[in-house]
C-alpha atoms as a PDB file:
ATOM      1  CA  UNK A   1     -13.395  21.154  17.905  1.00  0.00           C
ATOM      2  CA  UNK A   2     -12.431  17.794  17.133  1.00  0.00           C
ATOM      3  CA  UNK A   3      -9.473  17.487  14.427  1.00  0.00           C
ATOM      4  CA  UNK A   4      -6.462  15.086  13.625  1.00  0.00           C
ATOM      5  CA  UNK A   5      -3.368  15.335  15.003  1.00  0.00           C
ATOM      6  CA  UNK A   6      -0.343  17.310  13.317  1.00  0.00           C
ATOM      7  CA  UNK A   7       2.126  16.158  15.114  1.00  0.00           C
ATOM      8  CA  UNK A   8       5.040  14.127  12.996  1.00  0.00           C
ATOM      9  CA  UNK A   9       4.284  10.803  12.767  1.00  0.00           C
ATOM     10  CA  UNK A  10       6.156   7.173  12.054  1.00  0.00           C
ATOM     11  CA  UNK A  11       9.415   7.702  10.216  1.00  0.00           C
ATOM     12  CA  UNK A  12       8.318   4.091   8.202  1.00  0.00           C
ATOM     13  CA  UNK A  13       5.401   4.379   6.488  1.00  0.00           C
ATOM     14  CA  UNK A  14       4.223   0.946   5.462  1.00  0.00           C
ATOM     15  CA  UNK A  15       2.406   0.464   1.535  1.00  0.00           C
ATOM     16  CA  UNK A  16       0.633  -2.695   1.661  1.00  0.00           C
ATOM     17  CA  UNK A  17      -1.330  -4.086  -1.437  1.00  0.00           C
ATOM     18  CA  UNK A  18      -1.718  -6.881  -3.778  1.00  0.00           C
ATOM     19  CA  UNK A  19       0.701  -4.900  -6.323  1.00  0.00           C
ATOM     20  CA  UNK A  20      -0.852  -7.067  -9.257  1.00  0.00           C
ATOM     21  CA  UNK A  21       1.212  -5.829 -10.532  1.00  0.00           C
ATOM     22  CA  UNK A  22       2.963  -2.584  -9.073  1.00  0.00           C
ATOM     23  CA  UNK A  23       2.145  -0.034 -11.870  1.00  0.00           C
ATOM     24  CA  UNK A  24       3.896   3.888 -12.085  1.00  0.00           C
ATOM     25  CA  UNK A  25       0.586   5.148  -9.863  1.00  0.00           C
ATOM     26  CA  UNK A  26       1.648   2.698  -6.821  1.00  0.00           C
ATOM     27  CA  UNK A  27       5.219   4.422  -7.053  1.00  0.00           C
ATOM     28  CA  UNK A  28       3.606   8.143  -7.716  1.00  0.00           C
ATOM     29  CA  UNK A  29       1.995   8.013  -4.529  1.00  0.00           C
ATOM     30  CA  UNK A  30       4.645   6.090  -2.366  1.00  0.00           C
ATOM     31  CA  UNK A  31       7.523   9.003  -3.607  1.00  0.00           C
ATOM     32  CA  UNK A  32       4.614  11.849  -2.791  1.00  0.00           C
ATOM     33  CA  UNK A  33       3.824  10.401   0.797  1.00  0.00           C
ATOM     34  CA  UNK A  34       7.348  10.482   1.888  1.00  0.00           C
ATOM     35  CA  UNK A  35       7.178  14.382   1.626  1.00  0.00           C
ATOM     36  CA  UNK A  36       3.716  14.673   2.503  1.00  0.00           C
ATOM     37  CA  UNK A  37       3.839  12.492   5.489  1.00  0.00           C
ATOM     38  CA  UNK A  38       6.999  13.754   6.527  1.00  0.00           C
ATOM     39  CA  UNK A  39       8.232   9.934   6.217  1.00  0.00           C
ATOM     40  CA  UNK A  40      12.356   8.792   6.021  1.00  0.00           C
ATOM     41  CA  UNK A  41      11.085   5.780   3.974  1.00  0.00           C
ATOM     42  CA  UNK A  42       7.961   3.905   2.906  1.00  0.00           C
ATOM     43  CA  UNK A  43       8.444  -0.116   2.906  1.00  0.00           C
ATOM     44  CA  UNK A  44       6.220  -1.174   0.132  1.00  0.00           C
ATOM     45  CA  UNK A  45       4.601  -4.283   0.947  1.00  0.00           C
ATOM     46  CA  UNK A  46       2.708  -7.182  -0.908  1.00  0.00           C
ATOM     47  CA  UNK A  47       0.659  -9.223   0.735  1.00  0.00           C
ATOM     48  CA  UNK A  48       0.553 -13.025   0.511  1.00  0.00           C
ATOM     49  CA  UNK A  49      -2.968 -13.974  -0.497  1.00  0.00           C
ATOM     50  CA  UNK A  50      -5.040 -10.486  -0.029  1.00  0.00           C
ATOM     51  CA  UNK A  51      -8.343 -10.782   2.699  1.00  0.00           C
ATOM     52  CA  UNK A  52     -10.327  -8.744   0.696  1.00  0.00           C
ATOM     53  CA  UNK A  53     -10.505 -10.247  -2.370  1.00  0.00           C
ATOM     54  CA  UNK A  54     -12.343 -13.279  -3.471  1.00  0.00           C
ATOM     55  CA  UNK A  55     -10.149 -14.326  -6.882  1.00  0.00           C
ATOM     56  CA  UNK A  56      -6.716 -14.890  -5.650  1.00  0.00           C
ATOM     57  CA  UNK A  57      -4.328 -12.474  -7.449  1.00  0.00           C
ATOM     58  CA  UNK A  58      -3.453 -13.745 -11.149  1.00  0.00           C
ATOM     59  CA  UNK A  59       1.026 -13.338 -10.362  1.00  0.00           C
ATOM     60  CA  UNK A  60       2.166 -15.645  -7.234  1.00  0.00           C
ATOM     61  CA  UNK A  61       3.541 -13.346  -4.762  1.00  0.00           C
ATOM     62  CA  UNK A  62       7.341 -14.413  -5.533  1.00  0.00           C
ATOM     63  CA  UNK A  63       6.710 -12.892  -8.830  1.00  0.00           C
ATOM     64  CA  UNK A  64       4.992  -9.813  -7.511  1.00  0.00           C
ATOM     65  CA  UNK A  65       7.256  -9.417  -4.546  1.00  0.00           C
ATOM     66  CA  UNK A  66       9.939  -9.064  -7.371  1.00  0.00           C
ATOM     67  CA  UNK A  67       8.161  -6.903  -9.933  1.00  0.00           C
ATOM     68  CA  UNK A  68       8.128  -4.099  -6.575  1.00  0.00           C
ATOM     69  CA  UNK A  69      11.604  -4.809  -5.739  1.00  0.00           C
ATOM     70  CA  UNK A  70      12.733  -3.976  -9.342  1.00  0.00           C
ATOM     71  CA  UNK A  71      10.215  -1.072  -9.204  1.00  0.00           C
ATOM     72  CA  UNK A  72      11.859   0.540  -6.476  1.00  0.00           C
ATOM     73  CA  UNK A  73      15.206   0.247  -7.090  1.00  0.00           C
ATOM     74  CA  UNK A  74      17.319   3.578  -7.614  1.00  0.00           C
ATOM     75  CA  UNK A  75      14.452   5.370  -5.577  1.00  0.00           C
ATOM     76  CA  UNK A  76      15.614   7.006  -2.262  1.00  0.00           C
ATOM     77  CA  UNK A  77      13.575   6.258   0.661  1.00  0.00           C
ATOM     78  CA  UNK A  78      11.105   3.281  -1.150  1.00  0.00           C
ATOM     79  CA  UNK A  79      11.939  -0.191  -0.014  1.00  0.00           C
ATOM     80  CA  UNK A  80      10.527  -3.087  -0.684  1.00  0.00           C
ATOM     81  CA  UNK A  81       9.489  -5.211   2.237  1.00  0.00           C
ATOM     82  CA  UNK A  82       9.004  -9.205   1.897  1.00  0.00           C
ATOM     83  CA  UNK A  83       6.847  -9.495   5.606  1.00  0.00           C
ATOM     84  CA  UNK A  84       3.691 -10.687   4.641  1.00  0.00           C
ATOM     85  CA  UNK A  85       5.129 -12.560   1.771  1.00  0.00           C
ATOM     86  CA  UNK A  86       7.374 -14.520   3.828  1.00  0.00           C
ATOM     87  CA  UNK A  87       5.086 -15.225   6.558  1.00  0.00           C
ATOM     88  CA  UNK A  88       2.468 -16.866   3.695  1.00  0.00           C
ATOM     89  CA  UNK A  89      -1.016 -17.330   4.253  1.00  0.00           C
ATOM     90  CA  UNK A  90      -3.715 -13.850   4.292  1.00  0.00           C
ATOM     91  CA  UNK A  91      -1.850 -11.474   5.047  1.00  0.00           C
ATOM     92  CA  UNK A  92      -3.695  -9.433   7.906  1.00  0.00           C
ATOM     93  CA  UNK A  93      -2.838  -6.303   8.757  1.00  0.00           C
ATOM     94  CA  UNK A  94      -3.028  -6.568  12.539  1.00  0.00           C
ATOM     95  CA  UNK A  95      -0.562  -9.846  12.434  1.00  0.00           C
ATOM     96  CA  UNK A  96       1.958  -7.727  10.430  1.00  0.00           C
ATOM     97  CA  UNK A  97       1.841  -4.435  12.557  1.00  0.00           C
ATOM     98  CA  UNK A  98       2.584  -6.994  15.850  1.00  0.00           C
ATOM     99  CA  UNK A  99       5.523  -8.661  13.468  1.00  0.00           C
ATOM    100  CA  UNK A 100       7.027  -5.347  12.862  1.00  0.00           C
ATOM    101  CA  UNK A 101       6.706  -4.388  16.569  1.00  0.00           C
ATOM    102  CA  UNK A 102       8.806  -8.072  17.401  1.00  0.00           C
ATOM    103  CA  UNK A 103      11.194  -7.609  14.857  1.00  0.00           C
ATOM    104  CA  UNK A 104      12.247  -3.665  15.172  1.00  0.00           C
ATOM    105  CA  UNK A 105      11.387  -3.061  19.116  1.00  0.00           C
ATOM    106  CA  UNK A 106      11.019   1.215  19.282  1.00  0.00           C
ATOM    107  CA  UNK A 107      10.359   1.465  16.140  1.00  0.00           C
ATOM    108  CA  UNK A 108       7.201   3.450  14.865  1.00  0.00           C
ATOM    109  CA  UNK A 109       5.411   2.627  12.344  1.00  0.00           C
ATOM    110  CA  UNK A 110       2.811   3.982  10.382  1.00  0.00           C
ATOM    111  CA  UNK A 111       0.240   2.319   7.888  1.00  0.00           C
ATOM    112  CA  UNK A 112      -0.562   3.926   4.715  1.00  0.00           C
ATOM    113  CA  UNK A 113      -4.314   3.576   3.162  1.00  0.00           C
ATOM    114  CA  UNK A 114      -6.106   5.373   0.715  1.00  0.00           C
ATOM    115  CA  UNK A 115      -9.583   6.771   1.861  1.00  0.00           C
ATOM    116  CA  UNK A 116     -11.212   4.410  -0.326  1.00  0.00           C
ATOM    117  CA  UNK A 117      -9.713   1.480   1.768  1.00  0.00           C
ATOM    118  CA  UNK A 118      -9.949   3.630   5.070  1.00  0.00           C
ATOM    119  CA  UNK A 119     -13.957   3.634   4.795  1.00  0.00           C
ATOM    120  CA  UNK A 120     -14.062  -0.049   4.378  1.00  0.00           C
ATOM    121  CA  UNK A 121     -11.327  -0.573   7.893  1.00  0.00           C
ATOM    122  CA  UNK A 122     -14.200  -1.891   9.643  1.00  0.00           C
ATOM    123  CA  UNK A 123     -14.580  -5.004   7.867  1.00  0.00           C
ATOM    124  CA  UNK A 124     -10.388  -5.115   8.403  1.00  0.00           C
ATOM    125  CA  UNK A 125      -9.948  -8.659  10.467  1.00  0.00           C
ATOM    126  CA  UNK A 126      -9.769  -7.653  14.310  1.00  0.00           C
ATOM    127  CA  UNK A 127     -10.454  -3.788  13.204  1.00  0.00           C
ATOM    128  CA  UNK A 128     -11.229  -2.907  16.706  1.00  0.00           C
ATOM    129  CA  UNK A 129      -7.660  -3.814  17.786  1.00  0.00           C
ATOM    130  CA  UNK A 130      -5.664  -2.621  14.859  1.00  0.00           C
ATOM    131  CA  UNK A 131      -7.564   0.569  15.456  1.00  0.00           C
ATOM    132  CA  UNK A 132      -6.416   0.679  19.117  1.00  0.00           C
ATOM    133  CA  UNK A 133      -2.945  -0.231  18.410  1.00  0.00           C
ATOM    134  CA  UNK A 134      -2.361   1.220  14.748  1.00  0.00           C
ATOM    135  CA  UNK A 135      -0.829   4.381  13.615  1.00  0.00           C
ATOM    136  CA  UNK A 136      -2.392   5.493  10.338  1.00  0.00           C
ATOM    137  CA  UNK A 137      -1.840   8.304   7.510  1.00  0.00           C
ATOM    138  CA  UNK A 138      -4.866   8.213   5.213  1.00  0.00           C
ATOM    139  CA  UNK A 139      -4.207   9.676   1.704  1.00  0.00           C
ATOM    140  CA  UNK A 140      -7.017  11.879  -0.133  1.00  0.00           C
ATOM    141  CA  UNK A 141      -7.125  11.591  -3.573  1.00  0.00           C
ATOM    142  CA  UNK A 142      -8.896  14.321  -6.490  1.00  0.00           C
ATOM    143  CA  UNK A 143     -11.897  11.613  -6.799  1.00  0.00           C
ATOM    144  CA  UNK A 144     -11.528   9.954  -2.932  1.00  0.00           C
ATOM    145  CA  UNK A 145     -11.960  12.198   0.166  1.00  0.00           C
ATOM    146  CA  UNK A 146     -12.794  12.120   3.087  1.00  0.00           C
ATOM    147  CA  UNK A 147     -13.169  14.235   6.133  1.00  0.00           C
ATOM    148  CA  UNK A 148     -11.730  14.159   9.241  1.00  0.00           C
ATOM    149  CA  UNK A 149     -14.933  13.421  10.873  1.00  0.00           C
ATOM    150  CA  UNK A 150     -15.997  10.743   8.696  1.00  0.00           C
ATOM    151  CA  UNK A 151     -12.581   8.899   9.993  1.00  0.00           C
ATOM    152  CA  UNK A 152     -13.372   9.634  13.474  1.00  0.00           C
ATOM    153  CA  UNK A 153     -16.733   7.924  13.054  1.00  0.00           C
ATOM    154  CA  UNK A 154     -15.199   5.364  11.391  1.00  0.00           C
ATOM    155  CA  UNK A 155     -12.956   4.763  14.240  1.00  0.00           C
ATOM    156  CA  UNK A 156      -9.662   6.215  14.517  1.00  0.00           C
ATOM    157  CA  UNK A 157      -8.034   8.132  16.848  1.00  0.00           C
ATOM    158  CA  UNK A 158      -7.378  11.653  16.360  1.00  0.00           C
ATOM    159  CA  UNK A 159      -3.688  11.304  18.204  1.00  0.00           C
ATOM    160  CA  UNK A 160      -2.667   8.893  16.038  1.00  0.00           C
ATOM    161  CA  UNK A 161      -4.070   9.521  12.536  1.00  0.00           C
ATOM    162  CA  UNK A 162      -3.433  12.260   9.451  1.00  0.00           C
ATOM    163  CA  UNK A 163      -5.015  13.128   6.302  1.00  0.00           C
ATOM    164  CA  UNK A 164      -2.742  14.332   3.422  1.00  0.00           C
ATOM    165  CA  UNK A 165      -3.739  14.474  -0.432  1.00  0.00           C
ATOM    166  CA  UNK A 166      -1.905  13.365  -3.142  1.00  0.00           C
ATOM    167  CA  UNK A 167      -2.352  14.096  -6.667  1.00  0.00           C
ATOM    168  CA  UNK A 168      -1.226  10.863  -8.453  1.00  0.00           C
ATOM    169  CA  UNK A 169      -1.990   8.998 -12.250  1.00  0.00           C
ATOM    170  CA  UNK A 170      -5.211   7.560 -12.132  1.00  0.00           C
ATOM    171  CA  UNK A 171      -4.363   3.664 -13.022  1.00  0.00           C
ATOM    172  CA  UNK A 172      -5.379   0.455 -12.080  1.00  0.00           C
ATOM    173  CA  UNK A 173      -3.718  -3.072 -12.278  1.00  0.00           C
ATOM    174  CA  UNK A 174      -6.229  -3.956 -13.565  1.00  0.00           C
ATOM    175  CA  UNK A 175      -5.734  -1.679 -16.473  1.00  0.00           C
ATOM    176  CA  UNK A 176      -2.566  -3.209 -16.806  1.00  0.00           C
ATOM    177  CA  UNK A 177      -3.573  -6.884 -16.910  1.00  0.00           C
ATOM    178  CA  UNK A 178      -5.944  -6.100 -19.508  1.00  0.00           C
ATOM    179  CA  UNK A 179      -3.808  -4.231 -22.114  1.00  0.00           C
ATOM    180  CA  UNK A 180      -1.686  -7.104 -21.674  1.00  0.00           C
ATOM    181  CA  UNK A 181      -4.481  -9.838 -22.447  1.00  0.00           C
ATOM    182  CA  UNK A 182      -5.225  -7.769 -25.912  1.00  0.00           C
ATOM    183  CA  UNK A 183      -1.571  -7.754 -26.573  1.00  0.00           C
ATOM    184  CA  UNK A 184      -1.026  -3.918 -26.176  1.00  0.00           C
ATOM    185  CA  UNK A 185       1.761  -2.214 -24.699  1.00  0.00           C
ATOM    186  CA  UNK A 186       1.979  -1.405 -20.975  1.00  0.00           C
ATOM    187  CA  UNK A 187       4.965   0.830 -20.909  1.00  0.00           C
ATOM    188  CA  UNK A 188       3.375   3.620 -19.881  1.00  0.00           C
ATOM    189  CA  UNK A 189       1.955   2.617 -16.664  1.00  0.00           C
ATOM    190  CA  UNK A 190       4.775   0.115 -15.480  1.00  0.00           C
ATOM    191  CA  UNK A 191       8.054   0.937 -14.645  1.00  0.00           C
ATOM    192  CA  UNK A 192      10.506  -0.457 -17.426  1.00  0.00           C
ATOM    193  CA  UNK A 193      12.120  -2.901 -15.604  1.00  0.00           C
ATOM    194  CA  UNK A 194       8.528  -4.209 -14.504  1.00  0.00           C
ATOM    195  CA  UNK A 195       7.426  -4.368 -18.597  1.00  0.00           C
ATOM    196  CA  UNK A 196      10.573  -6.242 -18.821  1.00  0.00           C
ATOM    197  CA  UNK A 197      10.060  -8.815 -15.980  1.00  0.00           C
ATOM    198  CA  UNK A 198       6.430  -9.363 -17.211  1.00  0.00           C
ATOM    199  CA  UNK A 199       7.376 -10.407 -20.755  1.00  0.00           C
ATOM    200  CA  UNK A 200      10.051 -12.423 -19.410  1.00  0.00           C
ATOM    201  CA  UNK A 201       7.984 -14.404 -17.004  1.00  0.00           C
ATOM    202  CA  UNK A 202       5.279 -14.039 -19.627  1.00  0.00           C
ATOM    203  CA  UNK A 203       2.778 -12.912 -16.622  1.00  0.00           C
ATOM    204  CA  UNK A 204      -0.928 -12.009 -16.960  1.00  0.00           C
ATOM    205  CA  UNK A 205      -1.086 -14.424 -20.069  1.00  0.00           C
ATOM    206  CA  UNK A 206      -4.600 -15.348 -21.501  1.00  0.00           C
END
């Protein structure tokens, strides 16, 4: 019978996303996978300019880079990572798995994707290759599964991928960017400190 592997896996676990902004459901799931995935931290990482999306993201990535590095602060094991940021341009995930590999030799790592984004890895730039080379933890949520067969047809390896399931709020940032363009409040699905940087910096503005 063909099934994923239980063995532990990377003690990084790597968040990537646009974080447009980071919102309270971002930081739900990153504090759930670090127990789930048996994980010592999860490096949550915005991307530069995002390959799968055809509108550029509305906050330049300075400002979203920050908005996660005030969102994580105080939480034990979540740090914020400025890779892809940094290195500019779309941010492709087989470039920044090689980067890590350069920069923290015998380290593992381990990517982090929700099964939503997991069905959609074959139109991933150079998916072949960061399928070979990749280690991945897909998250389950209530209203995304997927099972463990529908991965392996999808491409990854059994030896280097595991499913866990989170239960985590149910928000967008999109939901976010449009209570802000009617002028309601946000605080509920931002951390503080992000509600704060966003009126500051007067972000998502109509």
């Amino acid at each position: 019978m063909w099934s994923f592997s239980t063995i532990r896996s990377a003690e990084i676990g790597i968040l990537g996303g646009t974080f447009d902004p980071i919102h309270n459901g971002h930081l739900a799931a990153a504090r759930q996978l670090l127990s789930v995935a048996d994980l010592d931290q999860v490096w949550l990482m915005p991307n530069a300019t995002p390959p799968h999306r055809t509108a550029a993201p509305v906050a330049p990535a300075e400002d979203r880079m920050r908005m996660v590095e005030l969102a994580v602060a105080g939480h034990d094991g979540l740090l914020p990572s400025r890779t892809e940021v940094e290195r500019g341009n779309t941010s492709y995930t087989i470039d920044t798995i090689r980067q890590l590999a350069r920069e923290h030799p015998g380290q593992r790592f381990t990517l982090l994707i929700g099964s939503d984004a997991a069905v959609q890895i074959r139109s991933w730039h150079d998916a072949d290759t960061l399928l070979a080379e990749g280690n991945f933890v897909i998250f389950n949520r209530p209203e995304t599964a997927l099972a463990p067969q529908t991965l392996h047809e999808l491409g990854f390896a059994p030896a280097r991928t595991r499913i866990v399931h989170l239960d985590t709020p149910a928000i967008a940032a999109h939901q976010v960017r449009d209570r802000l363009a009617r002028g309601a409040p946000i605080d509920d699905l931002v951390p503080a400190a992000v509600a704060d940087y966003i009126r500051t910096h007067e972000l998502y503005q109509v």
